[in-house]
PDB file of N, CA and C in Angstrom:
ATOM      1  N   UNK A   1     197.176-173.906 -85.282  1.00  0.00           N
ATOM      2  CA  UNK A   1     198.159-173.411 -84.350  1.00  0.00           C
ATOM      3  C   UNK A   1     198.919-172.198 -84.949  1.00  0.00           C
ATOM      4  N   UNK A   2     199.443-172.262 -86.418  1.00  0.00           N
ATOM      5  CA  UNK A   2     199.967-171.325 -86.776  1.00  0.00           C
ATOM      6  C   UNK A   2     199.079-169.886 -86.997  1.00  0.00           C
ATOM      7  N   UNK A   3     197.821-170.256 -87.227  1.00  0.00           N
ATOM      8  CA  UNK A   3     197.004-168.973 -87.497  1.00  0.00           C
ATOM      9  C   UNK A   3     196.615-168.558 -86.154  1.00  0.00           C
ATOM     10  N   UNK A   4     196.216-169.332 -85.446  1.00  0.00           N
ATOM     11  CA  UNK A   4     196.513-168.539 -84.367  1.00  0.00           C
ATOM     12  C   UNK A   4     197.888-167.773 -83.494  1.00  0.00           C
ATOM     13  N   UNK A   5     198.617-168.329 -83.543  1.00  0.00           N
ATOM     14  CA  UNK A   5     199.785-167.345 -83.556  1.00  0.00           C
ATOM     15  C   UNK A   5     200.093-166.342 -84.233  1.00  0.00           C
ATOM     16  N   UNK A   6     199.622-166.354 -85.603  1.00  0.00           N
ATOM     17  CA  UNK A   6     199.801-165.277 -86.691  1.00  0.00           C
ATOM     18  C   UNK A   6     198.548-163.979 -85.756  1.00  0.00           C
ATOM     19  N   UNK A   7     197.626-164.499 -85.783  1.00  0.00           N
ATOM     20  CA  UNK A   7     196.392-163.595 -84.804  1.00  0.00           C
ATOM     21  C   UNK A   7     196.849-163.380 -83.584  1.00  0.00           C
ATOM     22  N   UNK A   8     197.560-163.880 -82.668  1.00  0.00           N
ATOM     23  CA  UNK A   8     198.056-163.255 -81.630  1.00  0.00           C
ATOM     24  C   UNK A   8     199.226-161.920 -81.626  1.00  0.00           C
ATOM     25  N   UNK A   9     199.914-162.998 -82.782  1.00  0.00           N
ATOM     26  CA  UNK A   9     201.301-161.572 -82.458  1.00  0.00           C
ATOM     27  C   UNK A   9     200.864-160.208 -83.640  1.00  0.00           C
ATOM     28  N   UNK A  10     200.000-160.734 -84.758  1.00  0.00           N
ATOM     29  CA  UNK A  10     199.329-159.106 -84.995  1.00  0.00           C
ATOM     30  C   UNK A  10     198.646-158.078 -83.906  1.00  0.00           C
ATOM     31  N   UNK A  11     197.806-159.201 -83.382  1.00  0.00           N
ATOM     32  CA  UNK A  11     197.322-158.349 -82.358  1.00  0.00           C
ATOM     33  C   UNK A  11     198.090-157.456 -81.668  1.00  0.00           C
ATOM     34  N   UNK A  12     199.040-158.154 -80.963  1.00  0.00           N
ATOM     35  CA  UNK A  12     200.040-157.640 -80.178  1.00  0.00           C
ATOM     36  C   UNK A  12     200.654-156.010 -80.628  1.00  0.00           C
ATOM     37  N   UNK A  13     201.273-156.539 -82.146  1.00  0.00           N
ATOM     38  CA  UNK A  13     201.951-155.719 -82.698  1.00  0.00           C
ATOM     39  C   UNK A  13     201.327-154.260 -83.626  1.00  0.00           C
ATOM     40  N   UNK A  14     199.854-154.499 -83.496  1.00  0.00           N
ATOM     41  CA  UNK A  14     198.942-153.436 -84.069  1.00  0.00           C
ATOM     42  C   UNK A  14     198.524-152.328 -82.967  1.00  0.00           C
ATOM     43  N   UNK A  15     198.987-153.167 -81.097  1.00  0.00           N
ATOM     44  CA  UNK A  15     198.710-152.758 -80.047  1.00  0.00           C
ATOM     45  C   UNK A  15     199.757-151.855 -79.548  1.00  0.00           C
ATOM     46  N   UNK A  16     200.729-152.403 -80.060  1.00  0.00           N
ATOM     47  CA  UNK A  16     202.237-151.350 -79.700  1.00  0.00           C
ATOM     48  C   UNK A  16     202.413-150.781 -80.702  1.00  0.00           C
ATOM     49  N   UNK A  17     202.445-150.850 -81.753  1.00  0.00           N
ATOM     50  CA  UNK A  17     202.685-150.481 -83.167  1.00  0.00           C
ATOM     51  C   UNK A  17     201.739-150.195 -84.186  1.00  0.00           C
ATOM     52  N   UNK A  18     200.916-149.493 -83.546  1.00  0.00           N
ATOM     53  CA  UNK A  18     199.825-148.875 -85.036  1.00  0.00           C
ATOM     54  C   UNK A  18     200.362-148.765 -86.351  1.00  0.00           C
ATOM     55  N   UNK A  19     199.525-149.488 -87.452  1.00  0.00           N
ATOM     56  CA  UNK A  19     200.072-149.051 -88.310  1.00  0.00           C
ATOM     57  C   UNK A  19     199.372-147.854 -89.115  1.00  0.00           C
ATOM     58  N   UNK A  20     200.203-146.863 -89.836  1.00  0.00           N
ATOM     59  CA  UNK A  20     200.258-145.816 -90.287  1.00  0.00           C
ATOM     60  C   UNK A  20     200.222-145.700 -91.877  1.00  0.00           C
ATOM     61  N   UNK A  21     199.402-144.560 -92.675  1.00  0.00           N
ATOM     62  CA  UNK A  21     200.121-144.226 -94.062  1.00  0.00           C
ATOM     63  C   UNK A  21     201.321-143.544 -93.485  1.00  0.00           C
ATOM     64  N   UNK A  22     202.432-143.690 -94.788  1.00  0.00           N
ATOM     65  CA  UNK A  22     203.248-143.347 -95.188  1.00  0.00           C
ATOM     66  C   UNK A  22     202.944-142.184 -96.807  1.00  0.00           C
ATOM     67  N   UNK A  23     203.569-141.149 -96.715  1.00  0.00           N
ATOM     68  CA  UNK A  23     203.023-139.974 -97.511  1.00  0.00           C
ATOM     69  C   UNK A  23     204.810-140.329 -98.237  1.00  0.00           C
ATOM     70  N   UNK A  24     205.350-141.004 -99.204  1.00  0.00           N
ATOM     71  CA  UNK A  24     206.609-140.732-100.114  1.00  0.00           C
ATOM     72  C   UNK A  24     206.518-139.804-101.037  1.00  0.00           C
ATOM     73  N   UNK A  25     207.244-138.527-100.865  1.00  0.00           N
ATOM     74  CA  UNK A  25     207.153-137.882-101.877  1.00  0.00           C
ATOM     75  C   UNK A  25     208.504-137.929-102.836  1.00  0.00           C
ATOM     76  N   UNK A  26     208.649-138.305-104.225  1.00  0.00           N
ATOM     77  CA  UNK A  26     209.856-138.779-104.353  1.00  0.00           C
ATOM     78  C   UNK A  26     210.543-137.341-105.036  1.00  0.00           C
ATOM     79  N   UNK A  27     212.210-137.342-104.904  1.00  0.00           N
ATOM     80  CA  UNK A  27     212.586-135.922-105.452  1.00  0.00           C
ATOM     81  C   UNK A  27     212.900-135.973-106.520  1.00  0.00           C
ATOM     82  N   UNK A  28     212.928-134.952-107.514  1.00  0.00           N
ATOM     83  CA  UNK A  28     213.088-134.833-108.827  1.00  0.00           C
ATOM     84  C   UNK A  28     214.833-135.146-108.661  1.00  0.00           C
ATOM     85  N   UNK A  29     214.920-135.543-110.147  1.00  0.00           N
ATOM     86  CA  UNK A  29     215.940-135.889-110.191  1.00  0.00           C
ATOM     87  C   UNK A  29     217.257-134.291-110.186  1.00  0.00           C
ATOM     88  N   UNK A  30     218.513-134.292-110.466  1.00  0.00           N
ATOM     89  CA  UNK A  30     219.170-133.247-110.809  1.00  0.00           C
ATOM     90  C   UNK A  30     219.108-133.074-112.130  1.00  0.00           C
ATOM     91  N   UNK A  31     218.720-131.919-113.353  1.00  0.00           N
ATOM     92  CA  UNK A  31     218.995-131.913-114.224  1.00  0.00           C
ATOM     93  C   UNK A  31     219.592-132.237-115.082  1.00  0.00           C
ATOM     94  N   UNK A  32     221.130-132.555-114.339  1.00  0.00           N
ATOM     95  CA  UNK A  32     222.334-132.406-115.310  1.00  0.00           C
ATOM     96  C   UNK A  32     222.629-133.851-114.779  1.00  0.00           C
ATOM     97  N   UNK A  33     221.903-134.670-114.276  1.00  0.00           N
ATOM     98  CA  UNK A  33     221.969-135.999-113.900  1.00  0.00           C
ATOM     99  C   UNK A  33     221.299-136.711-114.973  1.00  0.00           C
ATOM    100  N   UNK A  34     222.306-137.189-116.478  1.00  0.00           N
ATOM    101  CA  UNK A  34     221.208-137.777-117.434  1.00  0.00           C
ATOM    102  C   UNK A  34     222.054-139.622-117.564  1.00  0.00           C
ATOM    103  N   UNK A  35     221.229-140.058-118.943  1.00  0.00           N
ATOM    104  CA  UNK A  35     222.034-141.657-118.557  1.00  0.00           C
ATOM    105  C   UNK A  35     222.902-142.259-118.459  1.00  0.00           C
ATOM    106  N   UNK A  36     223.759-140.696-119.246  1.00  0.00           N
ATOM    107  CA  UNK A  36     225.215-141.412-118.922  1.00  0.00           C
ATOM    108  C   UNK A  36     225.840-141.698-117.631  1.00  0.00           C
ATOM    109  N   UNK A  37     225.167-140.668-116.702  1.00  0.00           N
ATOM    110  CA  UNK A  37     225.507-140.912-115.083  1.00  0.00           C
ATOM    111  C   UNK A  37     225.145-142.041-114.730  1.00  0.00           C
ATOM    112  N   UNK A  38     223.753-142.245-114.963  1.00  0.00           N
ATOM    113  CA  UNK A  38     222.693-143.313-115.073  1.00  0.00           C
ATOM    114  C   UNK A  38     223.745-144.704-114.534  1.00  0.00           C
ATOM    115  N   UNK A  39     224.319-144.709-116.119  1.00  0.00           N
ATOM    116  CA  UNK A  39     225.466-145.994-116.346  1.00  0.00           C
ATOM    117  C   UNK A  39     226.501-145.824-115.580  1.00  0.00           C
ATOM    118  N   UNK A  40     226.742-144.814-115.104  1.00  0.00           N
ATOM    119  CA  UNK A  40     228.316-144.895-114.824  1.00  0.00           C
ATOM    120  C   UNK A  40     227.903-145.289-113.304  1.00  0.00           C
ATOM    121  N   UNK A  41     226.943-144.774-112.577  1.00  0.00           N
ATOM    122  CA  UNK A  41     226.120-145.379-111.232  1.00  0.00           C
ATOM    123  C   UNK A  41     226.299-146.390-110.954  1.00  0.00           C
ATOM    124  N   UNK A  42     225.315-147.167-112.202  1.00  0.00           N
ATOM    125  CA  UNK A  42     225.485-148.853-112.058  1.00  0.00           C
ATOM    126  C   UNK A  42     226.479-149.601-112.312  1.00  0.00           C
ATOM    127  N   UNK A  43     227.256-148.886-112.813  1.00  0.00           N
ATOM    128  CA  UNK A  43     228.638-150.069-113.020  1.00  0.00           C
ATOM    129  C   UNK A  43     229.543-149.846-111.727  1.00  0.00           C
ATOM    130  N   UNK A  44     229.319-148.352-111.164  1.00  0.00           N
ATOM    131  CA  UNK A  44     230.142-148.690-109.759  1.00  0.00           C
ATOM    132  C   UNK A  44     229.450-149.503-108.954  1.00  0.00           C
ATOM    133  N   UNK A  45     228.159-149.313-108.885  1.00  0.00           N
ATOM    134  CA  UNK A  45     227.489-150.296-107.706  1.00  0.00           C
ATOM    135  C   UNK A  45     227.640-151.480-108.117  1.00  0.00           C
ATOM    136  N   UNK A  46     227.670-151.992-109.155  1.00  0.00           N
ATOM    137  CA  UNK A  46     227.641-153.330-109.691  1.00  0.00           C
ATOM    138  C   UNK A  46     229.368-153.633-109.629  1.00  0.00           C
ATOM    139  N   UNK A  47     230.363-152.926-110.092  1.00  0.00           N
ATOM    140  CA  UNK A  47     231.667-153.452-109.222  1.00  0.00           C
ATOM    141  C   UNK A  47     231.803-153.384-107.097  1.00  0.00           C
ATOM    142  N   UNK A  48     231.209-152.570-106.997  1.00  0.00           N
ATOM    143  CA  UNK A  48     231.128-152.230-105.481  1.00  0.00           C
ATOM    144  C   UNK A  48     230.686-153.416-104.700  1.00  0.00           C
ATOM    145  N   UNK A  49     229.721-154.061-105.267  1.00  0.00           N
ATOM    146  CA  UNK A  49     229.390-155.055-105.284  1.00  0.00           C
ATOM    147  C   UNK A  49     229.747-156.743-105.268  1.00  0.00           C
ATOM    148  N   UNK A  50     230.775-156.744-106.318  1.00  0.00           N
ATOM    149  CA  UNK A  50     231.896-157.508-106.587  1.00  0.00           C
ATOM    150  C   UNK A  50     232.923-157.705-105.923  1.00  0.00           C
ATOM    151  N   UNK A  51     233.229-156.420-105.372  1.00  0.00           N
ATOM    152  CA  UNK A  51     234.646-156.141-104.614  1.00  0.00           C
ATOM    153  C   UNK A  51     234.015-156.774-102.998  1.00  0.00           C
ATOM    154  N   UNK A  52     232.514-155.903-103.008  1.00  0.00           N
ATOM    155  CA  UNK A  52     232.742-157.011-101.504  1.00  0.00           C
ATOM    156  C   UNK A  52     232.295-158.457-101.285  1.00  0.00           C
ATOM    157  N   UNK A  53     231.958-159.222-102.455  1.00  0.00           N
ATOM    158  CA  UNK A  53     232.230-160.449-102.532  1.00  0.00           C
ATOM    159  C   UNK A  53     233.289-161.582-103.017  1.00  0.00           C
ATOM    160  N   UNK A  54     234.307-160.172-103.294  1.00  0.00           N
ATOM    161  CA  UNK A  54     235.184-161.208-103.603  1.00  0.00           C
ATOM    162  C   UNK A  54     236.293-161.177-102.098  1.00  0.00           C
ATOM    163  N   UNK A  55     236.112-159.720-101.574  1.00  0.00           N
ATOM    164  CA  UNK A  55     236.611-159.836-100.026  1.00  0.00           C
ATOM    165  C   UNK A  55     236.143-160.984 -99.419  1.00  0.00           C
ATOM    166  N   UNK A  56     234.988-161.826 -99.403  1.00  0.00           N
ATOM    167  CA  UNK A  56     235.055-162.912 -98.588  1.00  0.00           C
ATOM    168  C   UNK A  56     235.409-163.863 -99.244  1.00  0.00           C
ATOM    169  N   UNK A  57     235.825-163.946-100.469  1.00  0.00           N
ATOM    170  CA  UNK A  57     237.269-165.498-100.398  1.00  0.00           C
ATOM    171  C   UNK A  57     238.550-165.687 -99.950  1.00  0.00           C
ATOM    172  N   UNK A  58     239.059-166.499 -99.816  1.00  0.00           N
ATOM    173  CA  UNK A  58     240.705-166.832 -99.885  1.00  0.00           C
ATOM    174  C   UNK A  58     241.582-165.980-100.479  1.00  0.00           C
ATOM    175  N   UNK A  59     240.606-165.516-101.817  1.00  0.00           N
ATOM    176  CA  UNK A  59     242.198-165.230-102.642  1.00  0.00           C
ATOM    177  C   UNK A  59     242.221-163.811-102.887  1.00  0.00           C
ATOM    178  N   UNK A  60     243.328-162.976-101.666  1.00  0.00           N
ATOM    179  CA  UNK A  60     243.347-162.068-101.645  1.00  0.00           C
ATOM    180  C   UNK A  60     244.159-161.335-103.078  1.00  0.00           C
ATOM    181  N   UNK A  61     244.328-162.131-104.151  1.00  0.00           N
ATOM    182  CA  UNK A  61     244.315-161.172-104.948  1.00  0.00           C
ATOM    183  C   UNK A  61     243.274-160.556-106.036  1.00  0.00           C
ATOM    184  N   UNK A  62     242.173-162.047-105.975  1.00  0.00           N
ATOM    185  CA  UNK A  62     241.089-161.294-106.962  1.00  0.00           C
ATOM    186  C   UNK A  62     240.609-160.106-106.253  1.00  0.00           C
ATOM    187  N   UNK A  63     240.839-160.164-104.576  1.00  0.00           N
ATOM    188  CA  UNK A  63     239.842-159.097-103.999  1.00  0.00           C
ATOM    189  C   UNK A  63     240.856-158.085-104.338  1.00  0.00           C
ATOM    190  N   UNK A  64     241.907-158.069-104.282  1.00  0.00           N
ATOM    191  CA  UNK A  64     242.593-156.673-104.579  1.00  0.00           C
ATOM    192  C   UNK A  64     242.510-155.991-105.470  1.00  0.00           C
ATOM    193  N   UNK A  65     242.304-156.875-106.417  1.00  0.00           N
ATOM    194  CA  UNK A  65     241.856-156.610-107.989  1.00  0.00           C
ATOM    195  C   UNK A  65     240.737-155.947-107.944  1.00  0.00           C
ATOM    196  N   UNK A  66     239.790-156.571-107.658  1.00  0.00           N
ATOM    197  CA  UNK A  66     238.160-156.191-107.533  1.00  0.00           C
ATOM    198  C   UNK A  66     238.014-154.808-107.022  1.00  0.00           C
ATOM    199  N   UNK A  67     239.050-154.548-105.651  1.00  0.00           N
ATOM    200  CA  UNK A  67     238.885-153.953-105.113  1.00  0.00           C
ATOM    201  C   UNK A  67     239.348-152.283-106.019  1.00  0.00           C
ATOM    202  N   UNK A  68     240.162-152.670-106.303  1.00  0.00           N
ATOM    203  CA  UNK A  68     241.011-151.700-107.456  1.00  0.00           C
ATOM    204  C   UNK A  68     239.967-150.985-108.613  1.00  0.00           C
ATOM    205  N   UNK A  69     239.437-151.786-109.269  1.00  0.00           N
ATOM    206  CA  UNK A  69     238.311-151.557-110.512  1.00  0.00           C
ATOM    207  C   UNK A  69     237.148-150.749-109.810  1.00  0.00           C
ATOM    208  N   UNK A  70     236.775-151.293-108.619  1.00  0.00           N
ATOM    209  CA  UNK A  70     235.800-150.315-107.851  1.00  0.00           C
ATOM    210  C   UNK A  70     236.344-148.899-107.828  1.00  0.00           C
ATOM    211  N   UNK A  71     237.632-149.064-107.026  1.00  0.00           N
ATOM    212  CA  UNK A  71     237.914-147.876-106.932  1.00  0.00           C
ATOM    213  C   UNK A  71     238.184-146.344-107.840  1.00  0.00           C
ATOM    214  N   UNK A  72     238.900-147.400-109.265  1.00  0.00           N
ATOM    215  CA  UNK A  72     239.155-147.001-110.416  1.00  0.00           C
ATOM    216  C   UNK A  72     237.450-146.083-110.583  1.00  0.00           C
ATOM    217  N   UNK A  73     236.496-146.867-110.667  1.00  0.00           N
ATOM    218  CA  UNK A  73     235.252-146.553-110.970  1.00  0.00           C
ATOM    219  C   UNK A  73     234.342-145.393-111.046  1.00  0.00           C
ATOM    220  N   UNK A  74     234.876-145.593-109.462  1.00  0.00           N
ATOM    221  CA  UNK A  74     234.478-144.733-108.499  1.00  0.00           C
ATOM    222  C   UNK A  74     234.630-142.675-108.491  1.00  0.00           C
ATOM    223  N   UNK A  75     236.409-143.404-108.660  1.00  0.00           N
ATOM    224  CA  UNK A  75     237.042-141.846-108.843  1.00  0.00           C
ATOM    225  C   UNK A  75     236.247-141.027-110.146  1.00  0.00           C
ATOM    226  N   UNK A  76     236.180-142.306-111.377  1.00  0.00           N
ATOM    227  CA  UNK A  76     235.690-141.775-112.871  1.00  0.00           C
ATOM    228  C   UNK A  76     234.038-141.183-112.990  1.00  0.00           C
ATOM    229  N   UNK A  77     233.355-141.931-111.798  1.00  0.00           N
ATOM    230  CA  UNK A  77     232.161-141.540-111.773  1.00  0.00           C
ATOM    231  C   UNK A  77     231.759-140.208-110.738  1.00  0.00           C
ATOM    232  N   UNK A  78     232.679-140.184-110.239  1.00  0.00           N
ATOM    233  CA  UNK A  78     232.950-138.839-109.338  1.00  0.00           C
ATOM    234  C   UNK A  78     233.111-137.795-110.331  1.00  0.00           C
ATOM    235  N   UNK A  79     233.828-138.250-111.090  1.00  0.00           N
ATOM    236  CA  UNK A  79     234.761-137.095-112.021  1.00  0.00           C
ATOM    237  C   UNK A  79     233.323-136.491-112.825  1.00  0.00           C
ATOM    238  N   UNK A  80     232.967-137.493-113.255  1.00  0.00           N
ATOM    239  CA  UNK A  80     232.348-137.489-114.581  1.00  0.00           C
ATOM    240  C   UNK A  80     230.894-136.575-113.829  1.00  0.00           C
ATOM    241  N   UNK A  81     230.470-137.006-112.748  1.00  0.00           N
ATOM    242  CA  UNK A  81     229.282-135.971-111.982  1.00  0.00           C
ATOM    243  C   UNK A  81     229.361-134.613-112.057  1.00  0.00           C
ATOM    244  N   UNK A  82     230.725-134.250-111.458  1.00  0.00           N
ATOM    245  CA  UNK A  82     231.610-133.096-111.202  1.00  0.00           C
ATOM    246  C   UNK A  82     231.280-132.433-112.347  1.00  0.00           C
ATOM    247  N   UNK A  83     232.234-132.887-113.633  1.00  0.00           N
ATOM    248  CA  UNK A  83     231.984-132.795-114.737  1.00  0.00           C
ATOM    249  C   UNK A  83     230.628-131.978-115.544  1.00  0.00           C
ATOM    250  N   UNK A  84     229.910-132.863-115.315  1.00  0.00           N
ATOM    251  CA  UNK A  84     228.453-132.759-115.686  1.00  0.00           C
ATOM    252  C   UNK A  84     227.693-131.536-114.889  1.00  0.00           C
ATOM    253  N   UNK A  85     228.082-131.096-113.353  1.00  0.00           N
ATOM    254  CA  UNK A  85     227.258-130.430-113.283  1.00  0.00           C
ATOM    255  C   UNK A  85     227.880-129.201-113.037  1.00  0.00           C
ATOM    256  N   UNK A  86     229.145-128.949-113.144  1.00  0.00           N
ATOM    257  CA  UNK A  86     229.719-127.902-113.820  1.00  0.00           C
ATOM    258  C   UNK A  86     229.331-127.059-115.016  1.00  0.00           C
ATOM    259  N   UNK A  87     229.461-128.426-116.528  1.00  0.00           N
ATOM    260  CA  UNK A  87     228.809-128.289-117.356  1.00  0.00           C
ATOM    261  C   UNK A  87     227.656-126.741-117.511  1.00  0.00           C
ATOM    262  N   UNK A  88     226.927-128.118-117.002  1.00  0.00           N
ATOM    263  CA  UNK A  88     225.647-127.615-116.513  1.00  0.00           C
ATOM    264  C   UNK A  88     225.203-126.254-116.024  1.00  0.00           C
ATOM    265  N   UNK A  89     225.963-125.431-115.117  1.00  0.00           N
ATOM    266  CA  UNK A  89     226.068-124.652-114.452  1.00  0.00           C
ATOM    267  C   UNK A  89     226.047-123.337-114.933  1.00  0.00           C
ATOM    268  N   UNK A  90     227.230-123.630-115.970  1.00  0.00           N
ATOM    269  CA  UNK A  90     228.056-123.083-116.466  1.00  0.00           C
ATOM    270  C   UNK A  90     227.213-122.624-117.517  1.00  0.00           C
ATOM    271  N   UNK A  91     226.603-123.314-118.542  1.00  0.00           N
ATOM    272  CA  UNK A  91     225.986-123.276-119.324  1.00  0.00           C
ATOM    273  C   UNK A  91     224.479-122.487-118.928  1.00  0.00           C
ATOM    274  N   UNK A  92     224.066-122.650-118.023  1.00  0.00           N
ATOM    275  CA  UNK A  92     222.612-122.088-117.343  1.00  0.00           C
ATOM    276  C   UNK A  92     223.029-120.496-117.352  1.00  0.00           C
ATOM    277  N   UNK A  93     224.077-120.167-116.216  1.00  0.00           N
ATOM    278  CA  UNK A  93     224.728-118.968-115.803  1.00  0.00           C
ATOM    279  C   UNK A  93     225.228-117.735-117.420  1.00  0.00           C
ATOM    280  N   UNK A  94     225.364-119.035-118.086  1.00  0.00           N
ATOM    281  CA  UNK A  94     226.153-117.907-119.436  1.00  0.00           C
ATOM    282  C   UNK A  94     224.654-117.521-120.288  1.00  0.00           C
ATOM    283  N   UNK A  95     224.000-118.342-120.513  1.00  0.00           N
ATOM    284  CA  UNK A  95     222.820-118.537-120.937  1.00  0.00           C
ATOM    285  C   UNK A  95     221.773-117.120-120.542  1.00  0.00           C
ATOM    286  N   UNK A  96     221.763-116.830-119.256  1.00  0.00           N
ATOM    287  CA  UNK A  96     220.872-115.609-118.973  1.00  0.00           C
ATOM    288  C   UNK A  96     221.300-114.384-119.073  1.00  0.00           C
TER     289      UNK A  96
END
């Protein structure tokens, strides 16, 4: 019963919905994007993360907290991009 259902609704869905390649071409990264960004990425996503699980408890102060350190994070990993591809820029431009 189940394989036949599995064979019906492919059918179905190969009938409305051809399936296709997909061509991903992936983009190079930014130069001046190295691991320290890398890290500073994952620790916002990985608090970003936090903050919206601690929004669904009771205790609106860990989330405020949580919410805070994200934000804290956030601004520093902003900064620190900024930073970097200024740097960067700067250094290319004086360079030639």
């Amino acid at each position: 019963m189940a394989s036949l259902y599995d064979t019906a609704l492919t059918t179905m869905l190969d009938r409305a919905v051809p399936a296709r390649t997909v061509t991903r071409r992936p983009r190079p990264s930014d130069p001046w994007f190295d691991v320290e960004c890398l890290a500073a990425k994952r620790l916002t996503r990985r608090l970003e993360r936090a903050a919206i699980a601690a929004a669904k408890t009771p205790d609106a102060s860990a989330a405020a907290s949580a919410n805070q350190a994200w934000q804290t994070q956030r601004r520093s990993y902003r900064d620190l991009r900024n930073q970097k591809r200024d740097t960067f820029w700067s250094d290319t431009v004086a360079a030639k």
